[in-house]
PDB file of N, CA and C in Angstrom:
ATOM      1  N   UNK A   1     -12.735 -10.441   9.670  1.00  0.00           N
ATOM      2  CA  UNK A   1     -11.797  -9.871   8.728  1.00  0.00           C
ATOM      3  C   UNK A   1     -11.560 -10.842   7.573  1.00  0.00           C
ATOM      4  N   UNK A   2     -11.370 -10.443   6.199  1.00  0.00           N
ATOM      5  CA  UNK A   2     -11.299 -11.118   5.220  1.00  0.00           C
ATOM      6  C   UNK A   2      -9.627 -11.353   4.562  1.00  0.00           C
ATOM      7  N   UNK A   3      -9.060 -11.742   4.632  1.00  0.00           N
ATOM      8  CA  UNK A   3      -7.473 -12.135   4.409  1.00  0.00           C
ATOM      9  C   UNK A   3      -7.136 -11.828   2.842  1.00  0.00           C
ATOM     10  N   UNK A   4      -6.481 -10.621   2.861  1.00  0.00           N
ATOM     11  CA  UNK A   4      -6.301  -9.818   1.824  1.00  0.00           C
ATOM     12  C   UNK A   4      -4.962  -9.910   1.261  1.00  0.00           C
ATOM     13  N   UNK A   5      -5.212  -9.791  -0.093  1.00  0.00           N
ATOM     14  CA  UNK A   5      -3.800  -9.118  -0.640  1.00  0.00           C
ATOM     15  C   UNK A   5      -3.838  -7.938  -0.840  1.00  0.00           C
ATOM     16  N   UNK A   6      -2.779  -6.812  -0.305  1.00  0.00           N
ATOM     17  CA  UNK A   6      -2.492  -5.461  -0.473  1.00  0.00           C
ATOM     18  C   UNK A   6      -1.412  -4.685  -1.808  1.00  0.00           C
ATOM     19  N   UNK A   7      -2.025  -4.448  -2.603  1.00  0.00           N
ATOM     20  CA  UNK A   7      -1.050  -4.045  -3.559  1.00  0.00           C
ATOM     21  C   UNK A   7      -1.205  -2.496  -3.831  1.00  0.00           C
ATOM     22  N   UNK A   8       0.335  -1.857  -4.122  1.00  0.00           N
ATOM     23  CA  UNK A   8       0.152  -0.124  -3.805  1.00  0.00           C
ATOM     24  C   UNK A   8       0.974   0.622  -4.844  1.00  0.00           C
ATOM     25  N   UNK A   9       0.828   1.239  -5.248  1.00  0.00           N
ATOM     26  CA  UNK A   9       1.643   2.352  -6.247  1.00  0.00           C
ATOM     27  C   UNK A   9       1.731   3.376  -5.778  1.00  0.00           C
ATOM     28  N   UNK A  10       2.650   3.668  -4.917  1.00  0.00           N
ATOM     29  CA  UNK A  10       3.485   5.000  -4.393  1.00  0.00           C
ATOM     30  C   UNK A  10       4.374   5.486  -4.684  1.00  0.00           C
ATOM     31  N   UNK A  11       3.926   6.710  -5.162  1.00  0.00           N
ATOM     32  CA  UNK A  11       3.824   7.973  -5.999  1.00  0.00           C
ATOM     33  C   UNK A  11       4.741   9.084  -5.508  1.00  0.00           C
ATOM     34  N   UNK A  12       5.053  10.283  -6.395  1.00  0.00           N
ATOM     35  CA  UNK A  12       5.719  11.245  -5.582  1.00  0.00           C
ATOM     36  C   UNK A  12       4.932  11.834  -4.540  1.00  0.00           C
ATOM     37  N   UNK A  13       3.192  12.191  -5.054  1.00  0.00           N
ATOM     38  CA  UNK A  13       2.213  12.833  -4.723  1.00  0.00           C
ATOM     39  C   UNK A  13       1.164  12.143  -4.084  1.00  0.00           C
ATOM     40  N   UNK A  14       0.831  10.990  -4.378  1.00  0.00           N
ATOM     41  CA  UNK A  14      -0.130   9.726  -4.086  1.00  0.00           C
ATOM     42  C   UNK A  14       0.147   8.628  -3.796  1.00  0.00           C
ATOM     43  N   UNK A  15      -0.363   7.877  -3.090  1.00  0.00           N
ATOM     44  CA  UNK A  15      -0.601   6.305  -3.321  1.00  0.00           C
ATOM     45  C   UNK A  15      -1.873   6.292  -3.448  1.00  0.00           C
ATOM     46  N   UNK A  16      -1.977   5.074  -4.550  1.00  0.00           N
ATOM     47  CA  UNK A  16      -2.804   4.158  -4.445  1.00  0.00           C
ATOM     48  C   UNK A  16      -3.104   2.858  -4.111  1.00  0.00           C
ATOM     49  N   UNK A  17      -3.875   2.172  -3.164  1.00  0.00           N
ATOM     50  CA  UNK A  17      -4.072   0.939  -2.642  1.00  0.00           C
ATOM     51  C   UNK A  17      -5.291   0.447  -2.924  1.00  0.00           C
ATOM     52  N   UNK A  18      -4.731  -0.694  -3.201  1.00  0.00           N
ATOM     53  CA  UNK A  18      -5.919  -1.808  -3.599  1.00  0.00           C
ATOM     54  C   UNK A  18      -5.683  -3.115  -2.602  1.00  0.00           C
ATOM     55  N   UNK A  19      -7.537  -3.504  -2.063  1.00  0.00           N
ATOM     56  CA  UNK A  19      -6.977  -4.941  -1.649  1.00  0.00           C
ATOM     57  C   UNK A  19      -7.401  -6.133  -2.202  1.00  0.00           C
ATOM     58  N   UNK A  20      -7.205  -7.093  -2.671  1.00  0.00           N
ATOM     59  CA  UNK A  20      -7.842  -8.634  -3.146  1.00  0.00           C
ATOM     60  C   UNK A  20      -7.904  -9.453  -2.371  1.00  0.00           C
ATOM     61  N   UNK A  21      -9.042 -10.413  -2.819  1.00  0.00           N
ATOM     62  CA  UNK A  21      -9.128 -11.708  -1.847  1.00  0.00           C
ATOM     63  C   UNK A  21      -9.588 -12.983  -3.594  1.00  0.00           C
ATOM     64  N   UNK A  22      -8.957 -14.175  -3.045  1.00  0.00           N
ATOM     65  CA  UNK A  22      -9.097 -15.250  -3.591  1.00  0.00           C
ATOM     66  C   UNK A  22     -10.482 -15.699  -3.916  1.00  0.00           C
ATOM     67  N   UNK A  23     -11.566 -15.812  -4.569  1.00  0.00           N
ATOM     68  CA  UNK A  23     -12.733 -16.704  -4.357  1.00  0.00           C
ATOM     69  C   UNK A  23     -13.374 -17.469  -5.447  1.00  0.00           C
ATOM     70  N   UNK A  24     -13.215 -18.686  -5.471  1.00  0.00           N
ATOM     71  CA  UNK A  24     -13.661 -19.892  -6.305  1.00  0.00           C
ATOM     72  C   UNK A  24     -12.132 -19.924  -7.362  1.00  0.00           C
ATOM     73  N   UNK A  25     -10.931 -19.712  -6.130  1.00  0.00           N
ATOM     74  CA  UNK A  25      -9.905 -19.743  -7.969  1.00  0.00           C
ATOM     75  C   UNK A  25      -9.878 -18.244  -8.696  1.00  0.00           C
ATOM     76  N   UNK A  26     -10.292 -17.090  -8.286  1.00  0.00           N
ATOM     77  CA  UNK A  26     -10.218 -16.136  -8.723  1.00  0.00           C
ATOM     78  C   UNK A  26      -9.550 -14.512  -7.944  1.00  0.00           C
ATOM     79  N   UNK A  27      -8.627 -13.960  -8.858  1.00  0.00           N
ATOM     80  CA  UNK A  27      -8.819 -13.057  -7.678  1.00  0.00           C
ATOM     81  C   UNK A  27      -9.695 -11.992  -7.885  1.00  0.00           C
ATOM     82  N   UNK A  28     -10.575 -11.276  -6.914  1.00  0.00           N
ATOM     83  CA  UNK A  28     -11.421 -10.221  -6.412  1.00  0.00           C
ATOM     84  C   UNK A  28     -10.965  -8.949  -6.070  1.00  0.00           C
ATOM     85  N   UNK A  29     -11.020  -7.657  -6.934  1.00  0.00           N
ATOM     86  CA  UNK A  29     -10.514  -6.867  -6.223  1.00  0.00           C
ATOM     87  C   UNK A  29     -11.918  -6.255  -4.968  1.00  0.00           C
ATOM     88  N   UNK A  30     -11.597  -5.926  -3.672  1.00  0.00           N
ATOM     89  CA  UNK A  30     -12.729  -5.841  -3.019  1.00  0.00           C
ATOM     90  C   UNK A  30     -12.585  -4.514  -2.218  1.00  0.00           C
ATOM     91  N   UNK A  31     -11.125  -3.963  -2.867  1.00  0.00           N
ATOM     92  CA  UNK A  31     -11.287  -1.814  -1.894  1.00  0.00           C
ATOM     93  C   UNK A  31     -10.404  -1.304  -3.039  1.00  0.00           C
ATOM     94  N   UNK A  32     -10.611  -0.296  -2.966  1.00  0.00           N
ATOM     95  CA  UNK A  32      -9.340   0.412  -3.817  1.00  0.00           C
ATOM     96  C   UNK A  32      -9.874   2.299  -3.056  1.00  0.00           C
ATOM     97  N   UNK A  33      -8.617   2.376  -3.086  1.00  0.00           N
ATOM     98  CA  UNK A  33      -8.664   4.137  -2.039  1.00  0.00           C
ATOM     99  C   UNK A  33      -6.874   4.700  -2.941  1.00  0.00           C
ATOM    100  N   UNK A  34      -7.381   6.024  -3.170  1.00  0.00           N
ATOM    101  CA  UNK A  34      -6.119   7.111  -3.081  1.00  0.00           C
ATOM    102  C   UNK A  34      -5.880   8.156  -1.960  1.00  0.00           C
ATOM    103  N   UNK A  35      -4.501   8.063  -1.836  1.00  0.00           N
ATOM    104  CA  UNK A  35      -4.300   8.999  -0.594  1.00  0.00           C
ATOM    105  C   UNK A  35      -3.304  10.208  -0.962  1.00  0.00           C
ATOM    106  N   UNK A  36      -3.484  11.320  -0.711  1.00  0.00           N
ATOM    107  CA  UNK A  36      -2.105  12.305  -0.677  1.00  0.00           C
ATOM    108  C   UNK A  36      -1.101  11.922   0.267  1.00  0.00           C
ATOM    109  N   UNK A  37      -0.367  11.840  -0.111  1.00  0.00           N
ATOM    110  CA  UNK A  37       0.981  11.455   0.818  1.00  0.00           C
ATOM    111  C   UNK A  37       1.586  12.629   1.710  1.00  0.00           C
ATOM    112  N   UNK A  38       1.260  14.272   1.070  1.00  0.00           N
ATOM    113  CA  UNK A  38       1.645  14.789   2.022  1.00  0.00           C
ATOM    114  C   UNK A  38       0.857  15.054   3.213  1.00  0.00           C
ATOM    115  N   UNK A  39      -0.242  14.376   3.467  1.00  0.00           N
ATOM    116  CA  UNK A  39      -1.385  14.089   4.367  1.00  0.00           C
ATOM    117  C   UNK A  39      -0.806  13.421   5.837  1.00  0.00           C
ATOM    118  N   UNK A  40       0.218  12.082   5.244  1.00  0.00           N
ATOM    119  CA  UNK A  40       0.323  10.970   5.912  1.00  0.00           C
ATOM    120  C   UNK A  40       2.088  11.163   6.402  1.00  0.00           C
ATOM    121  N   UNK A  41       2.068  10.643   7.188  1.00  0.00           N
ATOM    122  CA  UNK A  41       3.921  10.282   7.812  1.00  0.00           C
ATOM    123  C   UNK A  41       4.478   9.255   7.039  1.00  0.00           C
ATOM    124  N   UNK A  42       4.186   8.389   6.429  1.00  0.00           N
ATOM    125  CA  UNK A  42       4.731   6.923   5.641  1.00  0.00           C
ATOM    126  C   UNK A  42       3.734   6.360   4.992  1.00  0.00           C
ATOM    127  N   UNK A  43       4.360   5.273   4.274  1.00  0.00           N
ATOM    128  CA  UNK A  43       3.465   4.087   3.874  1.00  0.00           C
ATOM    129  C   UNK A  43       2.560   2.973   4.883  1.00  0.00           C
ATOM    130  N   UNK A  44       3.181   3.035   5.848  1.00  0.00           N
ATOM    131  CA  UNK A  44       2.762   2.200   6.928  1.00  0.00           C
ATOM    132  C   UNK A  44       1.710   2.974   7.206  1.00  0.00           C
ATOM    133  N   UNK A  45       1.496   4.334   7.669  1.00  0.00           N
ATOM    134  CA  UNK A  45       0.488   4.949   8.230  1.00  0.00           C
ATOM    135  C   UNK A  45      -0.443   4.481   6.550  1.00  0.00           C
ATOM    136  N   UNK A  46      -0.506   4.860   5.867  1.00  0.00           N
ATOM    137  CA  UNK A  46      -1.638   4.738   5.001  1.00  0.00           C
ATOM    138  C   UNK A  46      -2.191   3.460   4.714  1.00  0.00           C
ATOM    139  N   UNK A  47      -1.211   2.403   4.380  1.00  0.00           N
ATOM    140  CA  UNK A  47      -1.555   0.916   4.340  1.00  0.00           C
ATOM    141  C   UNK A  47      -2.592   0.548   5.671  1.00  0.00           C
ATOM    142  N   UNK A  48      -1.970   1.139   6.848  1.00  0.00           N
ATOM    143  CA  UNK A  48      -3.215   0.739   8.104  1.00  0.00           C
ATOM    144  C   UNK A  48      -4.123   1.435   8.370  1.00  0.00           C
ATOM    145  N   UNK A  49      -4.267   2.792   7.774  1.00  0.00           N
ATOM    146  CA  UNK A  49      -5.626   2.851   7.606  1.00  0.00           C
ATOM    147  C   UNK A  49      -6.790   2.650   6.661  1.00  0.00           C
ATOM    148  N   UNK A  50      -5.945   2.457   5.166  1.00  0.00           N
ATOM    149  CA  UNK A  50      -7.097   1.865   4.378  1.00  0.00           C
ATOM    150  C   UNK A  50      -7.325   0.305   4.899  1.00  0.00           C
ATOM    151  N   UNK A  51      -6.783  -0.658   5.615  1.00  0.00           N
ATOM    152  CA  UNK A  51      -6.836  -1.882   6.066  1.00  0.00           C
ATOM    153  C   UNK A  51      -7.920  -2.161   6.893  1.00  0.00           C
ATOM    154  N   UNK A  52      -7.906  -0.847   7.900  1.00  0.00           N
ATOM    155  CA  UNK A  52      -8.829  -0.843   9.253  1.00  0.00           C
ATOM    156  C   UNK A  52     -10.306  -0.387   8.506  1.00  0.00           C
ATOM    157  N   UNK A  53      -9.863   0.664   7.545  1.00  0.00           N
ATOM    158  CA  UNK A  53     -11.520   1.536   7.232  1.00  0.00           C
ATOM    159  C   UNK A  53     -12.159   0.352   6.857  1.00  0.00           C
ATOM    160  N   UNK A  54     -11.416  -0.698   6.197  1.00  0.00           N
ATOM    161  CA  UNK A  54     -12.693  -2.026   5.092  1.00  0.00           C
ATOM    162  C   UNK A  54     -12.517  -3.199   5.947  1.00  0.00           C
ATOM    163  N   UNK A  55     -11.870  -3.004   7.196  1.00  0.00           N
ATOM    164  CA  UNK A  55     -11.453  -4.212   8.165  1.00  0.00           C
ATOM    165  C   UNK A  55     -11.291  -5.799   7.397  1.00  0.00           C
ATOM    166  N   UNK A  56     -10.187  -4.910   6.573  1.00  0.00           N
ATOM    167  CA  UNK A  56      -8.976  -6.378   5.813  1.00  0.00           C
ATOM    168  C   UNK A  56      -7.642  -6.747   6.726  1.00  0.00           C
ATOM    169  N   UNK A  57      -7.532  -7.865   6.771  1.00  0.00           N
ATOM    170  CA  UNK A  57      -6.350  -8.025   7.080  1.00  0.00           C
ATOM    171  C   UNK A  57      -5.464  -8.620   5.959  1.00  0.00           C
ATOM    172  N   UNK A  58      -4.270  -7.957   5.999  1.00  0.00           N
ATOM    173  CA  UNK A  58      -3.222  -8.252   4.781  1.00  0.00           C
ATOM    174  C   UNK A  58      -2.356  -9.494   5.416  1.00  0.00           C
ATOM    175  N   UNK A  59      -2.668 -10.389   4.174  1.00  0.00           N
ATOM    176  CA  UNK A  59      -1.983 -11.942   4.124  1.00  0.00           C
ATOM    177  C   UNK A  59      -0.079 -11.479   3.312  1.00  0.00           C
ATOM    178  N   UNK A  60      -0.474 -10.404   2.530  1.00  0.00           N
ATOM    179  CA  UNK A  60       0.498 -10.005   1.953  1.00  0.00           C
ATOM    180  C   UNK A  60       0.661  -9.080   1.296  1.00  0.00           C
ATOM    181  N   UNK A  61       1.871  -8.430   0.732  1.00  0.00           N
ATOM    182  CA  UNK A  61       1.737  -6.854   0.641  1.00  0.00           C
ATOM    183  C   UNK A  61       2.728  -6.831  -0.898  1.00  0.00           C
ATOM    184  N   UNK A  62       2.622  -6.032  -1.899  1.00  0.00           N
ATOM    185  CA  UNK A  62       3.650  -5.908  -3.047  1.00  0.00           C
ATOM    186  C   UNK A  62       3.235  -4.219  -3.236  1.00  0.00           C
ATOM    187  N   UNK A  63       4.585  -3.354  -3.395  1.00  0.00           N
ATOM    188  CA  UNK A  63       4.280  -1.917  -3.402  1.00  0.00           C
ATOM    189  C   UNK A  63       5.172  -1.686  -4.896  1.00  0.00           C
ATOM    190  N   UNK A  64       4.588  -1.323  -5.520  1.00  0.00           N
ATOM    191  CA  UNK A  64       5.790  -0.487  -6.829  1.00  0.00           C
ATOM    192  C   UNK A  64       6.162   0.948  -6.267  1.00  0.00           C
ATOM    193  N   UNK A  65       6.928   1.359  -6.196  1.00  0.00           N
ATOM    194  CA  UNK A  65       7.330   2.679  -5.559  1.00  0.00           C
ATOM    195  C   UNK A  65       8.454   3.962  -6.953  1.00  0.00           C
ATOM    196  N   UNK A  66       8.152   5.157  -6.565  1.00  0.00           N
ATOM    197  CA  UNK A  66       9.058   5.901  -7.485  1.00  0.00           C
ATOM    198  C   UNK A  66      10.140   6.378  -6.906  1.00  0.00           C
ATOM    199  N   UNK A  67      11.043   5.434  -7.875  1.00  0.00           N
ATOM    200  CA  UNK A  67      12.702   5.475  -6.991  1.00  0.00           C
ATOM    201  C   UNK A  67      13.156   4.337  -6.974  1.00  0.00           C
ATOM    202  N   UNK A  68      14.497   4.467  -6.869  1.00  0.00           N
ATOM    203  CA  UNK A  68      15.387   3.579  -7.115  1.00  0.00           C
ATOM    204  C   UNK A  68      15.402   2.613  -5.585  1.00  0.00           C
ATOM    205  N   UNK A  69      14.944   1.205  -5.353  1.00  0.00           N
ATOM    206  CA  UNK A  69      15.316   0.399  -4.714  1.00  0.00           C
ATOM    207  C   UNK A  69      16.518  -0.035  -4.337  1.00  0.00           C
ATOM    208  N   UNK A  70      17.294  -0.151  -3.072  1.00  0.00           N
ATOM    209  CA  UNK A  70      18.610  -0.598  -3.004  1.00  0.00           C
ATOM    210  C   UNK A  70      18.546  -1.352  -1.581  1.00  0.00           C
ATOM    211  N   UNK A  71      18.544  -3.001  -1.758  1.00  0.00           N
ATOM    212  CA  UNK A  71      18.433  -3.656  -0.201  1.00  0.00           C
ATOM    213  C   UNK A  71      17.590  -3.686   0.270  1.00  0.00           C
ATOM    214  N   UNK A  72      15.953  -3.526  -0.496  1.00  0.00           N
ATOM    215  CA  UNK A  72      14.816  -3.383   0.146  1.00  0.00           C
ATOM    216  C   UNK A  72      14.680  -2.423   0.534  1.00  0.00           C
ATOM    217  N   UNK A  73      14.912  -1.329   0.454  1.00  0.00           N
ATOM    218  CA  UNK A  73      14.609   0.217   1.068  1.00  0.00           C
ATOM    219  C   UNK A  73      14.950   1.334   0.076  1.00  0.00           C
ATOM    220  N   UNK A  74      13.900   2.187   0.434  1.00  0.00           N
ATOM    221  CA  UNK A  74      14.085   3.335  -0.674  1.00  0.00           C
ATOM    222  C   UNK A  74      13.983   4.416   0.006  1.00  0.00           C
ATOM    223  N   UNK A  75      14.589   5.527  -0.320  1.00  0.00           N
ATOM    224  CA  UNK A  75      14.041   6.997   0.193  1.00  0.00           C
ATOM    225  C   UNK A  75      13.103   7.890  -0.676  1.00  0.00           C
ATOM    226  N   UNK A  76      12.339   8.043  -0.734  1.00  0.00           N
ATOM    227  CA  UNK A  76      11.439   9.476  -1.309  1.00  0.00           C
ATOM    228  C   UNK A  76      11.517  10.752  -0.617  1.00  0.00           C
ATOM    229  N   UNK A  77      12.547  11.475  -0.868  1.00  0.00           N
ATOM    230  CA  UNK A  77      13.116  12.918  -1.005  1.00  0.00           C
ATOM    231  C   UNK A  77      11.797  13.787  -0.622  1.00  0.00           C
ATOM    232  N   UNK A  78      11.351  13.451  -1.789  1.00  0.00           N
ATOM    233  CA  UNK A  78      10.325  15.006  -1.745  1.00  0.00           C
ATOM    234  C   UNK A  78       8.983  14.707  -0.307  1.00  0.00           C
ATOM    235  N   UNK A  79       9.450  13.783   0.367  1.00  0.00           N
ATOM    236  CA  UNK A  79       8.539  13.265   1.489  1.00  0.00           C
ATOM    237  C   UNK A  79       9.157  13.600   3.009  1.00  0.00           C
ATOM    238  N   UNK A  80      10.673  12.892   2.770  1.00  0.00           N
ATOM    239  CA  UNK A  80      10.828  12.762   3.606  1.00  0.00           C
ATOM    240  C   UNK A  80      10.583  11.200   4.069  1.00  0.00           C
ATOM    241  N   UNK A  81      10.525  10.368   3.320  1.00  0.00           N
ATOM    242  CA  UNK A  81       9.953   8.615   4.071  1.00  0.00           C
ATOM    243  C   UNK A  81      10.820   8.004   3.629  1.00  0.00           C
ATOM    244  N   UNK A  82      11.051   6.892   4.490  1.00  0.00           N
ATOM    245  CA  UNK A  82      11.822   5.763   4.077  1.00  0.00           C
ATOM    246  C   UNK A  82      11.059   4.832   3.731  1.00  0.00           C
ATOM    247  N   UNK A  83      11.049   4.049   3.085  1.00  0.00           N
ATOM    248  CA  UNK A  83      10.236   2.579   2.750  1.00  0.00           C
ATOM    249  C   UNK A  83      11.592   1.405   2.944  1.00  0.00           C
ATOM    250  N   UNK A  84      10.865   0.363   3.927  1.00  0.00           N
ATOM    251  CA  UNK A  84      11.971  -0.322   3.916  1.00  0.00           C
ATOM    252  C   UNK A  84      10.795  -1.857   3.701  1.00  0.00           C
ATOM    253  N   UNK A  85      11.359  -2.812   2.938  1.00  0.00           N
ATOM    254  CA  UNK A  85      11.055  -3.853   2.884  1.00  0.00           C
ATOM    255  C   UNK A  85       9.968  -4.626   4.224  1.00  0.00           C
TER     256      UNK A  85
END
């Protein structure tokens, strides 16, 4: 497994995930996948399976999300999900 950074833009309708890895001083982007969200139960379910399909493991994770953040956790309504820190 290659020790990844996971970065995601979740959407009302989508996420998108990308993962990077470090090499020579640089970063690499080395997956990038979109998912329908009304496909999936959460963010967690989608983050672990684009992780497993390219067998990355995430060193660390940064998500931009639509919606207001409060305490590390957000709700997305039209889902039904919580995102919590």
């Amino acid at each position: 497994m290659t020790a990844t950074f996971l970065a995601g833009d979740v959407g009302a309708t989508k996420t998108n995930l990308a993962a990077f890895t470090v090499a020579g001083g640089t970063v690499v982007l080395v997956a990038e996948e979109s998912f329908h969200n009304h496909e999936h139960a959460g963010l967690e379910e989608i983050a672990t399976t684009f992780l497993r399909r390219g067998g990355h493991q995430a060193k660390a994770a940064c998500f931009g999300v639509a919606g207001p953040v409060a305490d590390g956790t957000t709700a997305m309504p039209n889902l039904g999900w919580t995102i919590d820190a």
